[in-house]
C-alpha atoms as a PDB file:
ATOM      1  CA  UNK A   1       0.000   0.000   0.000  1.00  0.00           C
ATOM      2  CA  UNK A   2       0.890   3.570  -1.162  1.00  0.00           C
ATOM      3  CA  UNK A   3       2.100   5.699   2.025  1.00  0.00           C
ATOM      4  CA  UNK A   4      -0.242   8.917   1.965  1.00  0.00           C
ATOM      5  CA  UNK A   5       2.221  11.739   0.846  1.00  0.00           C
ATOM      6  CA  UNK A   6       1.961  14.809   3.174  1.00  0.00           C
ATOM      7  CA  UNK A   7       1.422  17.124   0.899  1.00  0.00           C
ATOM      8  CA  UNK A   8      -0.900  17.019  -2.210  1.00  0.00           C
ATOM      9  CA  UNK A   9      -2.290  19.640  -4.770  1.00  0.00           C
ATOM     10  CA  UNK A  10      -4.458  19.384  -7.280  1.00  0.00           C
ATOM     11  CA  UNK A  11      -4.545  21.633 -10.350  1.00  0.00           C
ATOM     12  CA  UNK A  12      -4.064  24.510  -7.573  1.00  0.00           C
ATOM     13  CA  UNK A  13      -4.972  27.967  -8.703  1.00  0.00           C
ATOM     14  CA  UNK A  14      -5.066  31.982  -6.921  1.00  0.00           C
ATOM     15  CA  UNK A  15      -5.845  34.776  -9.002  1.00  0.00           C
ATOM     16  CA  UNK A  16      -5.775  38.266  -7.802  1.00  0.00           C
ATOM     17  CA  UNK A  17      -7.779  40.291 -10.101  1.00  0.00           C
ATOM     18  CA  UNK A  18      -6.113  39.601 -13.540  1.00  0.00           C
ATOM     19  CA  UNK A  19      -2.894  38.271 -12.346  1.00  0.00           C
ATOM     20  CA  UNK A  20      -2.383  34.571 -11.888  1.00  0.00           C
ATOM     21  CA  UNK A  21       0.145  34.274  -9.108  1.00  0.00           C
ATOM     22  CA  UNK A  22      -0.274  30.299  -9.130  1.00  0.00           C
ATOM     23  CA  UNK A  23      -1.667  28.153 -12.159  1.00  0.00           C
ATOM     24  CA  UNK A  24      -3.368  24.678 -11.866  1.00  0.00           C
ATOM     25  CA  UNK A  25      -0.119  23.344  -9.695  1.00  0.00           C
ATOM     26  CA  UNK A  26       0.222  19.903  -9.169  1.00  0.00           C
ATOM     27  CA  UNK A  27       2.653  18.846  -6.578  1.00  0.00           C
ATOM     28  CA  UNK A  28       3.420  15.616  -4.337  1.00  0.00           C
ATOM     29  CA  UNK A  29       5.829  15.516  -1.539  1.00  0.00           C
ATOM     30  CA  UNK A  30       6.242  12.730   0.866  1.00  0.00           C
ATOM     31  CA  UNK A  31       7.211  12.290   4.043  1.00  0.00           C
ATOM     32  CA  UNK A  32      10.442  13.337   5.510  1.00  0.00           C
ATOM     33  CA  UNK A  33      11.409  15.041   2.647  1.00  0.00           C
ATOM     34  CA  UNK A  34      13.254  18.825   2.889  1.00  0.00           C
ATOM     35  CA  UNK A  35      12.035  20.343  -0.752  1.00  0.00           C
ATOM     36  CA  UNK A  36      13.084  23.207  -1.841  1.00  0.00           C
ATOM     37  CA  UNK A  37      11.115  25.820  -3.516  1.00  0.00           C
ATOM     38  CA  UNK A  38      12.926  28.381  -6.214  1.00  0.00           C
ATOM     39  CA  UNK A  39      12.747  30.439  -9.014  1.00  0.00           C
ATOM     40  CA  UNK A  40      12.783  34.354  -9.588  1.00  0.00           C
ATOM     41  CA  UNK A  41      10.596  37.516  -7.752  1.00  0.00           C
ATOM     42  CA  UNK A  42       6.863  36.452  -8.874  1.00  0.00           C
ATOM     43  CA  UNK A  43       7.140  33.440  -9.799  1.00  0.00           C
ATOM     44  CA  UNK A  44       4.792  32.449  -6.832  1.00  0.00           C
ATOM     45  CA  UNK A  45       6.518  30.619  -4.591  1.00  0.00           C
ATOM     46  CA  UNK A  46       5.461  33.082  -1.705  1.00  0.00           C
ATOM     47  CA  UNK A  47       1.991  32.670  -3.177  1.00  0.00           C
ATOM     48  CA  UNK A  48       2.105  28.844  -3.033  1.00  0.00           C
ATOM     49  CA  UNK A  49       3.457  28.705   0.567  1.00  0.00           C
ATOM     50  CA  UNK A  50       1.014  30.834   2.171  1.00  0.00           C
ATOM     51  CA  UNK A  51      -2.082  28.677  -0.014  1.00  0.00           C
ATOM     52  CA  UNK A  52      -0.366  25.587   1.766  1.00  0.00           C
ATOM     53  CA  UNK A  53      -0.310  27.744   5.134  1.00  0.00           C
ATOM     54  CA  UNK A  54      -4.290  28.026   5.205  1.00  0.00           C
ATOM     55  CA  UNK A  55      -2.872  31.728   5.319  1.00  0.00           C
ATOM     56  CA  UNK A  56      -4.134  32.384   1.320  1.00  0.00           C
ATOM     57  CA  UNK A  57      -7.504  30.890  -0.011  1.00  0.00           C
ATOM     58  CA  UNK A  58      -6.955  29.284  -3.193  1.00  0.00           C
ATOM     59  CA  UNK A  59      -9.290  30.367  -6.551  1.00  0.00           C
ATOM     60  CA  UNK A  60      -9.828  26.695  -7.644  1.00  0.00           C
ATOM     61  CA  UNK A  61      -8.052  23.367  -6.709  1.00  0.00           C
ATOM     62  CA  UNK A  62      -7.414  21.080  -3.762  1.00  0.00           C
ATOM     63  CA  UNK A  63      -4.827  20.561  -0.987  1.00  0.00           C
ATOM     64  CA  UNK A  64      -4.195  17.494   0.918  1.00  0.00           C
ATOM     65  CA  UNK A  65      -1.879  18.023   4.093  1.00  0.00           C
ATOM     66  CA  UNK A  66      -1.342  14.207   5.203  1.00  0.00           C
ATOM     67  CA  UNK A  67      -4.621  13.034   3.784  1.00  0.00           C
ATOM     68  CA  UNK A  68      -6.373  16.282   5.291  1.00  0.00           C
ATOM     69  CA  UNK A  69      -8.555  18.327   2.682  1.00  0.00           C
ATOM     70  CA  UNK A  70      -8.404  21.806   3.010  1.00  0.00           C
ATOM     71  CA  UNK A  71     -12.014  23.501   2.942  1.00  0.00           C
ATOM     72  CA  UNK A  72     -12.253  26.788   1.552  1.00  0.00           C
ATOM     73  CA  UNK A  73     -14.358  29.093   3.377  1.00  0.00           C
ATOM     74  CA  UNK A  74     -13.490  27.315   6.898  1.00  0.00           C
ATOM     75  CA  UNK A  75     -11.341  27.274   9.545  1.00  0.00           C
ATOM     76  CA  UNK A  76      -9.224  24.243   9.094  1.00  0.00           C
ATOM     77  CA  UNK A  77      -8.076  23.223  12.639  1.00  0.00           C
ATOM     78  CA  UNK A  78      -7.128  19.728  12.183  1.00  0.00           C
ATOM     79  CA  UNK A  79      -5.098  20.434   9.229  1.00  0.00           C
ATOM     80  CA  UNK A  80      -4.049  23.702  10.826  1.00  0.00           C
ATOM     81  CA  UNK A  81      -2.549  21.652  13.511  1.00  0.00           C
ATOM     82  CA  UNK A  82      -0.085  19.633  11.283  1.00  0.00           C
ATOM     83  CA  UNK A  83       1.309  23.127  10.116  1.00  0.00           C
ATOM     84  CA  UNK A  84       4.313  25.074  11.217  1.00  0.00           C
ATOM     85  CA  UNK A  85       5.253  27.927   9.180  1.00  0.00           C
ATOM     86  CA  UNK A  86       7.332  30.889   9.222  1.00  0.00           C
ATOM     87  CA  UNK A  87       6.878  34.095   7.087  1.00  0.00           C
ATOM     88  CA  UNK A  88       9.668  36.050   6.170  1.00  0.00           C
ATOM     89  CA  UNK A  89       8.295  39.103   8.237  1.00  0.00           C
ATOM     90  CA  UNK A  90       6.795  37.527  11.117  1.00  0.00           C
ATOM     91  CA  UNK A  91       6.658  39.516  14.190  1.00  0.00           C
ATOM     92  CA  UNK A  92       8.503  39.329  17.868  1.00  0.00           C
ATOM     93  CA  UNK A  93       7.764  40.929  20.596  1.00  0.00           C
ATOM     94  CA  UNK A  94      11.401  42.330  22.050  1.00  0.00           C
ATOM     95  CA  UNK A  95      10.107  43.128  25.521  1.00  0.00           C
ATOM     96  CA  UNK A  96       9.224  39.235  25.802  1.00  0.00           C
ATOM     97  CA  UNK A  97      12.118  36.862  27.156  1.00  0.00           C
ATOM     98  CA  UNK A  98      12.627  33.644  24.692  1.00  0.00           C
ATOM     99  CA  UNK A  99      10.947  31.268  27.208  1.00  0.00           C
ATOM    100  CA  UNK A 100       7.938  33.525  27.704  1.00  0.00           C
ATOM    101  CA  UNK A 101       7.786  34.157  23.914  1.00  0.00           C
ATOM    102  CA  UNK A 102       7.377  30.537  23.155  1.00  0.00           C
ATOM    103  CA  UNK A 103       5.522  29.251  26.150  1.00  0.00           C
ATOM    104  CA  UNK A 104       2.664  32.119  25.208  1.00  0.00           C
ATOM    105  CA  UNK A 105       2.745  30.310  21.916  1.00  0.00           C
ATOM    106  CA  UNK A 106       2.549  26.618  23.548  1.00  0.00           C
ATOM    107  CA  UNK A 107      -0.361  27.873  25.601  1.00  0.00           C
ATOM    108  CA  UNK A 108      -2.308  29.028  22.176  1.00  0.00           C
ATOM    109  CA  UNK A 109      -1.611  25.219  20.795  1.00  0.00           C
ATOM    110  CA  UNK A 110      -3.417  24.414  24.125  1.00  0.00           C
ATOM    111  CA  UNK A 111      -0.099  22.546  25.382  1.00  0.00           C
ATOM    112  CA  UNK A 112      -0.629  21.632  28.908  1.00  0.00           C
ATOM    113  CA  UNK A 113       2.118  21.603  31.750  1.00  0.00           C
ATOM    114  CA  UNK A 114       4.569  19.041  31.674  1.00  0.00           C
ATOM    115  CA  UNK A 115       3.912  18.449  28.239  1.00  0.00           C
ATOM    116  CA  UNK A 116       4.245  22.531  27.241  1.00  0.00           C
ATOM    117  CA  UNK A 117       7.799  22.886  29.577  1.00  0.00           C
ATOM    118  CA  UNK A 118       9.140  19.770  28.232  1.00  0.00           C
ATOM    119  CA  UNK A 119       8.430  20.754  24.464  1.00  0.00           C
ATOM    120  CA  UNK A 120       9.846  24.097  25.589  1.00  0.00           C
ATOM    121  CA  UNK A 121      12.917  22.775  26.877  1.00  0.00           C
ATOM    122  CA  UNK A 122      13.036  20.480  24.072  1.00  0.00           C
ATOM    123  CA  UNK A 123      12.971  23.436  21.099  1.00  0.00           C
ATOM    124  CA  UNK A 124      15.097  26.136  22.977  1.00  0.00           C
ATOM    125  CA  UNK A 125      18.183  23.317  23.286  1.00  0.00           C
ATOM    126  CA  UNK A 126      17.214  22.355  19.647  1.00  0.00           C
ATOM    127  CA  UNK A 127      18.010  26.104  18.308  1.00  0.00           C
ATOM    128  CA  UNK A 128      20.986  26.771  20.962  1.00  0.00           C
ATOM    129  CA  UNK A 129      19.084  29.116  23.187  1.00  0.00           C
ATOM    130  CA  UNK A 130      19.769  27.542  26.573  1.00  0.00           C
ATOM    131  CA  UNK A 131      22.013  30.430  27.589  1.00  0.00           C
ATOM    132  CA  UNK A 132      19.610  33.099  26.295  1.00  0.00           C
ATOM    133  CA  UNK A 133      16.100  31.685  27.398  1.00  0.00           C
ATOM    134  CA  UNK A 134      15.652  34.354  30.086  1.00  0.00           C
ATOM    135  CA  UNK A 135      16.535  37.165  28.345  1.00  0.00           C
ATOM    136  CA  UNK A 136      14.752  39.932  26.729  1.00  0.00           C
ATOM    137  CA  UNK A 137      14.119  39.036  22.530  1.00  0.00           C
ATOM    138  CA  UNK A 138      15.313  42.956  22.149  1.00  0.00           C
ATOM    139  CA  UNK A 139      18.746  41.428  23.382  1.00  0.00           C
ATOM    140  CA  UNK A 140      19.389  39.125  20.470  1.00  0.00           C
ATOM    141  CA  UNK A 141      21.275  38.927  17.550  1.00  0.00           C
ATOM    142  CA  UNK A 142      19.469  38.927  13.914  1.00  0.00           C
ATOM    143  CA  UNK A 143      20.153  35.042  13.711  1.00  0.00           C
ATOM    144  CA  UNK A 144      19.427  34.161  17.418  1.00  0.00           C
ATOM    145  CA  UNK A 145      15.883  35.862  16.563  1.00  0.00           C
ATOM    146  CA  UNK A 146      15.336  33.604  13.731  1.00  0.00           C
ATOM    147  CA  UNK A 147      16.147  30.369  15.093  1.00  0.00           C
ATOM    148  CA  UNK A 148      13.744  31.516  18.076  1.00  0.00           C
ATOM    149  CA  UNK A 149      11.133  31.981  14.840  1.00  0.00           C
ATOM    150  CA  UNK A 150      11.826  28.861  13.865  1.00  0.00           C
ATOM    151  CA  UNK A 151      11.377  27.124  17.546  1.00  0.00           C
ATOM    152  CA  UNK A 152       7.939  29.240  17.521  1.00  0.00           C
ATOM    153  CA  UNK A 153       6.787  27.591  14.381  1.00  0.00           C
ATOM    154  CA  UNK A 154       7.399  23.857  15.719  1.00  0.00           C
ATOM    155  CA  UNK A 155       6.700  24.352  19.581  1.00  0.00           C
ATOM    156  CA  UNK A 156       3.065  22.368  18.633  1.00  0.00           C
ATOM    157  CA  UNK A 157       5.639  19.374  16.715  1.00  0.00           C
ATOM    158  CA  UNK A 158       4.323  19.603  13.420  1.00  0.00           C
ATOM    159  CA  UNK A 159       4.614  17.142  10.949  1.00  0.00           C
ATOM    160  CA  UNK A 160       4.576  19.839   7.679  1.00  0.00           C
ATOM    161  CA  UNK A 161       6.943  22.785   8.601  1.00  0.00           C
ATOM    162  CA  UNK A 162       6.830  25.885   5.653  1.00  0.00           C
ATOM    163  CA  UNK A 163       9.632  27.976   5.848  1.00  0.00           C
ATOM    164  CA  UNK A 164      10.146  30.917   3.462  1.00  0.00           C
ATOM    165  CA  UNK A 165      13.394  32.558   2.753  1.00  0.00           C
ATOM    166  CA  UNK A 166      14.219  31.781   6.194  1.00  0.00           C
ATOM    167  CA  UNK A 167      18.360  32.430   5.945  1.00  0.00           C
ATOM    168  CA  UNK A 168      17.442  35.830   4.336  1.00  0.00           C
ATOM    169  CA  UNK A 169      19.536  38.545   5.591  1.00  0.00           C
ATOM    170  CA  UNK A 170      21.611  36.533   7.809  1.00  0.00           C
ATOM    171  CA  UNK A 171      25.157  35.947   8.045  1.00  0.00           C
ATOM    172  CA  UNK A 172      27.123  32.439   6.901  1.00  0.00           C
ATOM    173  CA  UNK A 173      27.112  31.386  10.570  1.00  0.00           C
ATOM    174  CA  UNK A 174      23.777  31.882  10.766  1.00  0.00           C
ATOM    175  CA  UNK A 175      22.731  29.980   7.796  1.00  0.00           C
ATOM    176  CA  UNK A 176      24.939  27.335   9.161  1.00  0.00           C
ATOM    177  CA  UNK A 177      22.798  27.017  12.250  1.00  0.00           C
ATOM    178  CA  UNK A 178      19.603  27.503  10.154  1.00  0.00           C
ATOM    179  CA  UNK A 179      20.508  24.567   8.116  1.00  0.00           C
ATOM    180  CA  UNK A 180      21.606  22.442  11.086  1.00  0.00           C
ATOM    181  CA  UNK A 181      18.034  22.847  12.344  1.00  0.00           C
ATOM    182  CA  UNK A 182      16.867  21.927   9.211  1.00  0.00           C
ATOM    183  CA  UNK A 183      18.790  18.745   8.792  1.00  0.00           C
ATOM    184  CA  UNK A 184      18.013  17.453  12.863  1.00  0.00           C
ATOM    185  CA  UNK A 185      13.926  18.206  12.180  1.00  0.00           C
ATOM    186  CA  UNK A 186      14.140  16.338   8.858  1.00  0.00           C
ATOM    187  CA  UNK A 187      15.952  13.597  10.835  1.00  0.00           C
ATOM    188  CA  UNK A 188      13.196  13.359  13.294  1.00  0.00           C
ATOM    189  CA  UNK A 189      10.880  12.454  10.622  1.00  0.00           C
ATOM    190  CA  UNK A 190       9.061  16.184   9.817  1.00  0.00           C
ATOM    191  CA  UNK A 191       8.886  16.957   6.186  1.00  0.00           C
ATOM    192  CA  UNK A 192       9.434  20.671   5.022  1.00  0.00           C
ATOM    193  CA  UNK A 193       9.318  23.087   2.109  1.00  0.00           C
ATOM    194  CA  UNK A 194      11.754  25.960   2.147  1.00  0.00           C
ATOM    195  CA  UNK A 195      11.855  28.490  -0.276  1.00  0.00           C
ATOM    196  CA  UNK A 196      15.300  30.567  -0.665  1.00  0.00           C
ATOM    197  CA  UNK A 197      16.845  32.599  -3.470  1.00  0.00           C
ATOM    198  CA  UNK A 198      20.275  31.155  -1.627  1.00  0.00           C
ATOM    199  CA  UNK A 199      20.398  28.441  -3.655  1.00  0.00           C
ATOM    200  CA  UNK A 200      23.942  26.487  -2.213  1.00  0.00           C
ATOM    201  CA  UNK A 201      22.055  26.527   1.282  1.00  0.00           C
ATOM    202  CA  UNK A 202      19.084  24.312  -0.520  1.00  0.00           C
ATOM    203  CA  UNK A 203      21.864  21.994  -2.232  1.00  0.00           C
ATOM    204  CA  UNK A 204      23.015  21.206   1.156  1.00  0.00           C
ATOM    205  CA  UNK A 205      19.731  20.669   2.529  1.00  0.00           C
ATOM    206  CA  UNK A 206      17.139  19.821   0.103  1.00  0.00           C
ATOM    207  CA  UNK A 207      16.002  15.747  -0.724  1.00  0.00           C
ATOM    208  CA  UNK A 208      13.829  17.644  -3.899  1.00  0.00           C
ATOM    209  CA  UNK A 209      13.737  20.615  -5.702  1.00  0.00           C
ATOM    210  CA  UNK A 210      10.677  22.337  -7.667  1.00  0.00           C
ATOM    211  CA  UNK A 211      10.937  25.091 -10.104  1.00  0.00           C
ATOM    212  CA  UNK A 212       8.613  27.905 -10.514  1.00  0.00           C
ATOM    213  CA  UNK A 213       8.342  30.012 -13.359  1.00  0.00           C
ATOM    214  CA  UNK A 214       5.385  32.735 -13.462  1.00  0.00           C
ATOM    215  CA  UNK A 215       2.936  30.736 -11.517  1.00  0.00           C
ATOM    216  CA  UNK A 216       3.773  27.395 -12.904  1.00  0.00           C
ATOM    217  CA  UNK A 217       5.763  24.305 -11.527  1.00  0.00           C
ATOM    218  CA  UNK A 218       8.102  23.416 -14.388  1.00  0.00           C
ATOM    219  CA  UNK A 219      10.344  21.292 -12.790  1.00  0.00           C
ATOM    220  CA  UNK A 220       9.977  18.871  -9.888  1.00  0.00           C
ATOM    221  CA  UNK A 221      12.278  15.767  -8.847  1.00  0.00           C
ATOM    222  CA  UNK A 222      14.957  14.273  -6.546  1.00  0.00           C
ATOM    223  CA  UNK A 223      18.169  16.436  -6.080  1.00  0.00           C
ATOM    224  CA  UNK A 224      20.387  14.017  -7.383  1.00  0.00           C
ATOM    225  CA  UNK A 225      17.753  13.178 -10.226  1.00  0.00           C
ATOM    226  CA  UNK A 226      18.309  16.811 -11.361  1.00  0.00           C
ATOM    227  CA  UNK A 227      22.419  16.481 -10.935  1.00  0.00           C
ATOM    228  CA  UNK A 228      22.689  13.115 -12.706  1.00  0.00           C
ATOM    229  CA  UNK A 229      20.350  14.452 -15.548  1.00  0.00           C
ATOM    230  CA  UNK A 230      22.445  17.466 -16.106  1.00  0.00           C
ATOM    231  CA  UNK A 231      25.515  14.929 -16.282  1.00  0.00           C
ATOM    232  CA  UNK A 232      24.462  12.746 -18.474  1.00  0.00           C
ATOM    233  CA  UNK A 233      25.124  14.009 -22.442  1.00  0.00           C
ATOM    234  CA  UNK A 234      28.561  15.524 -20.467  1.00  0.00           C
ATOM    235  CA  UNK A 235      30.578  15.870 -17.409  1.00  0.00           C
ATOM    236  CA  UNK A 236      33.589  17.593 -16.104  1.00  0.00           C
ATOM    237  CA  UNK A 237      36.675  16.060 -15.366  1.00  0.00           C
ATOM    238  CA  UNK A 238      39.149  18.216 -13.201  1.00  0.00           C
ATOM    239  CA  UNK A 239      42.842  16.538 -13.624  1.00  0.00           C
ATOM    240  CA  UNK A 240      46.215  17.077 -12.473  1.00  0.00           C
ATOM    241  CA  UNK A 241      49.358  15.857 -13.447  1.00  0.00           C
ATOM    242  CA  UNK A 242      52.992  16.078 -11.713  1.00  0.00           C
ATOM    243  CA  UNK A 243      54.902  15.695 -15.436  1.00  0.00           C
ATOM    244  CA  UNK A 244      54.433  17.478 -18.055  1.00  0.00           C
ATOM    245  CA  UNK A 245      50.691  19.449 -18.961  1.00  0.00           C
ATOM    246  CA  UNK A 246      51.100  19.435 -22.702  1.00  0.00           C
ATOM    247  CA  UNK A 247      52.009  15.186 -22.220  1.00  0.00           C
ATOM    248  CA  UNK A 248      48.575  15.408 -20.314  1.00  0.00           C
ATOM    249  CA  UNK A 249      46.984  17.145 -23.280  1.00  0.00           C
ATOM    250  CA  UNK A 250      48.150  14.538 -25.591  1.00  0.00           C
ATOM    251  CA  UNK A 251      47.258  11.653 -24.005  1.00  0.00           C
ATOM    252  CA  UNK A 252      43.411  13.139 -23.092  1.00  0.00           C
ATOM    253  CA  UNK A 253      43.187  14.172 -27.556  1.00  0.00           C
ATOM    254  CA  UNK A 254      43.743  10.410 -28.056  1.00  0.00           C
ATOM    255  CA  UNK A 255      40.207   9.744 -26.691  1.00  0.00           C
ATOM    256  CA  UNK A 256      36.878   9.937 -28.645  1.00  0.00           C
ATOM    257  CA  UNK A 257      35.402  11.383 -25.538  1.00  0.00           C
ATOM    258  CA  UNK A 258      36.976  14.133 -24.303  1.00  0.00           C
ATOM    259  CA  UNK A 259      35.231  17.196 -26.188  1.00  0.00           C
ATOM    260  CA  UNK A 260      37.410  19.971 -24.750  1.00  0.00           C
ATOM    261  CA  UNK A 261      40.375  20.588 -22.903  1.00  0.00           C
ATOM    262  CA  UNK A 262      41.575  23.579 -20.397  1.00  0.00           C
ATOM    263  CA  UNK A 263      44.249  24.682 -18.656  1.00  0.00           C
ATOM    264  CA  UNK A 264      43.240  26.169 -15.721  1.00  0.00           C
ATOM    265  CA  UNK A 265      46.665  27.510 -14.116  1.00  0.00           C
ATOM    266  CA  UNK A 266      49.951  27.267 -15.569  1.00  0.00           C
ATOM    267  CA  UNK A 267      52.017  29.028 -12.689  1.00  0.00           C
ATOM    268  CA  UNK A 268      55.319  26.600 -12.269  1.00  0.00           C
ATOM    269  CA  UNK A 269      54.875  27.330  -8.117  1.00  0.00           C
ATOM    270  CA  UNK A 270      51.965  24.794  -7.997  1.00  0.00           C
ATOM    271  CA  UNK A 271      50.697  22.101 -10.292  1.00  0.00           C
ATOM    272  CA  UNK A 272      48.054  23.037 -12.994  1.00  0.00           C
ATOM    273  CA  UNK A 273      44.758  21.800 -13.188  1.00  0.00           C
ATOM    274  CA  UNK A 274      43.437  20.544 -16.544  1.00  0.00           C
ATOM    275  CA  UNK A 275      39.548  20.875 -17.037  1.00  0.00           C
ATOM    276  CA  UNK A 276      37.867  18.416 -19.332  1.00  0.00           C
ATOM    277  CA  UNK A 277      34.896  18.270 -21.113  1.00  0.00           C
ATOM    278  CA  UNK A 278      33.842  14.434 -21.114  1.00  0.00           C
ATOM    279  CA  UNK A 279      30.815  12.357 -23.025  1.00  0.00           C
ATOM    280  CA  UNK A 280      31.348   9.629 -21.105  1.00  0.00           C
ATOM    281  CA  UNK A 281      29.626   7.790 -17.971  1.00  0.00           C
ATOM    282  CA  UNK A 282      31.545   6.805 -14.879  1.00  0.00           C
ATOM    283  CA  UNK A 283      32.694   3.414 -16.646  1.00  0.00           C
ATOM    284  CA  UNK A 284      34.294   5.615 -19.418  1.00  0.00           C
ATOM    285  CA  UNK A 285      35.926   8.090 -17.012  1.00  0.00           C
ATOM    286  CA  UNK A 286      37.602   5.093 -14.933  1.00  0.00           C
ATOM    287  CA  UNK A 287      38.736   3.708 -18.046  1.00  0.00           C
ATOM    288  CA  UNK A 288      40.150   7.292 -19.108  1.00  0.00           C
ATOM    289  CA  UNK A 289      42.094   7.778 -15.840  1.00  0.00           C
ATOM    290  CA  UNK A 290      43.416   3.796 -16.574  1.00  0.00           C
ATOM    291  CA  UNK A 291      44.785   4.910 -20.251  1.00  0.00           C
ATOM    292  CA  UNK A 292      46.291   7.745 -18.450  1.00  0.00           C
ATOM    293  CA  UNK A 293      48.400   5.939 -16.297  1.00  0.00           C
ATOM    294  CA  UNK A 294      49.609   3.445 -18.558  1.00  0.00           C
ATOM    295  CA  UNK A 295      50.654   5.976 -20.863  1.00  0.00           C
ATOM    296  CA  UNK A 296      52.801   6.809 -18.648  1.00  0.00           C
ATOM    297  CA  UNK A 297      51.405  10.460 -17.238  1.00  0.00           C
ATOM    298  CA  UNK A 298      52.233  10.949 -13.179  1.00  0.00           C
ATOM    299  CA  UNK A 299      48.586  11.606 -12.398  1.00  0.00           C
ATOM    300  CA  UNK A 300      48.397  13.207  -8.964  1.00  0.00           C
ATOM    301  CA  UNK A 301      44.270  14.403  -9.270  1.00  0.00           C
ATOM    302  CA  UNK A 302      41.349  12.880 -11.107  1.00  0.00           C
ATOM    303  CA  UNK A 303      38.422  13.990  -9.953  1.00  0.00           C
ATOM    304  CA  UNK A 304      34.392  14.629 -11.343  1.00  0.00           C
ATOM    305  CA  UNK A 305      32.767  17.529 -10.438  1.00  0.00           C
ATOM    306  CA  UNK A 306      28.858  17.574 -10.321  1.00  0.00           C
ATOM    307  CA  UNK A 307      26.845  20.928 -11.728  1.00  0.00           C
ATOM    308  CA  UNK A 308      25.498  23.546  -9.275  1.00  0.00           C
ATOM    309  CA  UNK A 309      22.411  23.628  -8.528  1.00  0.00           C
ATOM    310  CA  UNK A 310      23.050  27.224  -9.558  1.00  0.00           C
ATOM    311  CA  UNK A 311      23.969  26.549 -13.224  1.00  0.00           C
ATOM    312  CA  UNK A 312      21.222  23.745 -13.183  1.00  0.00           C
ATOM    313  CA  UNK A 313      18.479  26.544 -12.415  1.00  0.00           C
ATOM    314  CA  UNK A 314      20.085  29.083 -14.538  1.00  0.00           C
ATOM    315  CA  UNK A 315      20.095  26.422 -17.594  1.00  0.00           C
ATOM    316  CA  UNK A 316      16.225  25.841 -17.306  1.00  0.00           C
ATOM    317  CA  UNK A 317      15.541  28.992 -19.312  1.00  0.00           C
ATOM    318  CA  UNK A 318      13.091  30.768 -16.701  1.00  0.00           C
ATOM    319  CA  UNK A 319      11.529  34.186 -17.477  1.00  0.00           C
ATOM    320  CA  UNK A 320      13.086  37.167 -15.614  1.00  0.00           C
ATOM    321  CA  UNK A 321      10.162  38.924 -13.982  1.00  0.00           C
ATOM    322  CA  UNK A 322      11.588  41.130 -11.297  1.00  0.00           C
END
């Protein structure tokens, strides 16, 4: 039997007047996963994670949050429930201290005492408040008051969390700790859809990745579907050699395969890197670095590198519309 994915659309539309900010979106994610939302200003990612909220009423089409159909024109609380999610602009209240912050929040998800000071306890150690749950929010750094956002969106243990452009604004160490989060509530089983125009943060952390390109979902896989598509008609082969580069040259021009050759540094204090264009698969690439070495060339690097998730988003040909 078919595990119930927790999230499911169905030709999901909103229209504000004559824009269409989303357009008959179909999307399935299942559990556990950390999917990644991106694509340029308007595209309606923003749009699309605020329908999935219950914060946005769609214009047509469904939603399923683990099985749940969402009602238009009602409250919602049992799918409500299964929902964490954090804005990009979501308020704090500075004079608050973190623990009072988030227990006023465990007391509006009706958590009840020990259940609410153990969650607390639980979520403050989670985001590396310990040392800062008495103090006042004004007190805090910009990334201490995000990952206290983030604790307030999963006090209540959701099992969808909707995070957008969460690492926005904040420094690498705090997209480090961001994305440590991340990876520990993905490893305790909750699924999650992040949106971010930071696009090496989602490669670290993302299982999937949709596209979205003026309201529609043009792309949506597997991470490493999308890398070992992008490999496949070619890869690049980053080699070094300890003898001679222009040997190195030779030897690669002897093979059907390699489409293009190019020195990257040719400074005599260090040892040059060749890059290489390659048609092959792995198989042909091991068998490459084998006619290497018994022609004789010192190899000393041989390594593939795998496409960015940068260059893999820039090569799908999306329309500009900021």
């Amino acid at each position: 039997m078919t595990a119930t994915p927790t999230v499911r659309t169905h030709r999901l539309t909103k229209q504000f007047d004559n824009h269409v900010a989303v357009n008959h979106l179909d999307l399935e994610i299942d559990r556990g996963e950390v999917y990644g939302l991106i694509g340029p200003n308007g595209a309606g990612k923003t749009t699309l994670i605020r329908m999935l909220a219950a914060a946005e009423e769609p214009t047509t089409g469904e939603i399923y949050i683990n099985g749940m159909r969402f009602l238009r024109g009602q409250n919602n609380p049992e799918l409500k429930r299964q929902l964490g999610y954090l804005p990009d602009d979501f308020p704090l209240y500075d004079d608050l201290t973190v623990w009072d912050y988030l227990d006023y929040f465990a007391r509006l998800y009706f958590l009840r005492d020990p259940l609410r000071s153990q969650r607390l306890h639980e979520v403050i150690e989670l985001v590396e408040l310990q040392q800062k749950r008495n103090e006042a929010i004004a007190t805090l750094s910009r990334g201490m008051k995000q990952r206290l956002s983030l604790a307030r969106s999963i006090i209540h243990n959701p099992t969808l969390l909707l995070l957008d452009e969460p690492v926005s604004g904040l420094d690498p160490l705090a997209r480090v700790q961001v994305r440590n989060i991340i990876k520990s509530l993905q490893q305790q089983g909750m699924t999650i859809i992040i949106s971010s125009h930071i696009l090496s943060d989602l490669a670290e952390i993302c299982t999937s990745i949709g596209i979205m390109e003026l309201g529609n979902l043009v792309e949506s896989s597997r991470l490493q579907d999308l890398y070992d598509r992008s490999s496949q008609d070619q890869q690049q082969l980053l080699i070094s050699t300890l003898g001679k580069v222009t040997d190195l040259q030779v030897a690669l021009r002897q093979s059907d395969l390699v489409k293009e050759v190019e020195v990257l540094s040719d400074n005599s204090t260090f040892t040059p890197t060749t890059r290489v264009q390659f048609a092959g698969n792995l198989e042909d690439s091991a068998a490459l670095l084998k006619s290497l070495i018994e022609a004789g060339i010192p190899i000393s690097d041989f390594h593939r590198t795998q496409e960015t998730l940068e260059n893999i988003f820039l090569k799908s040909g999306y329309k500009q519309t900021s």
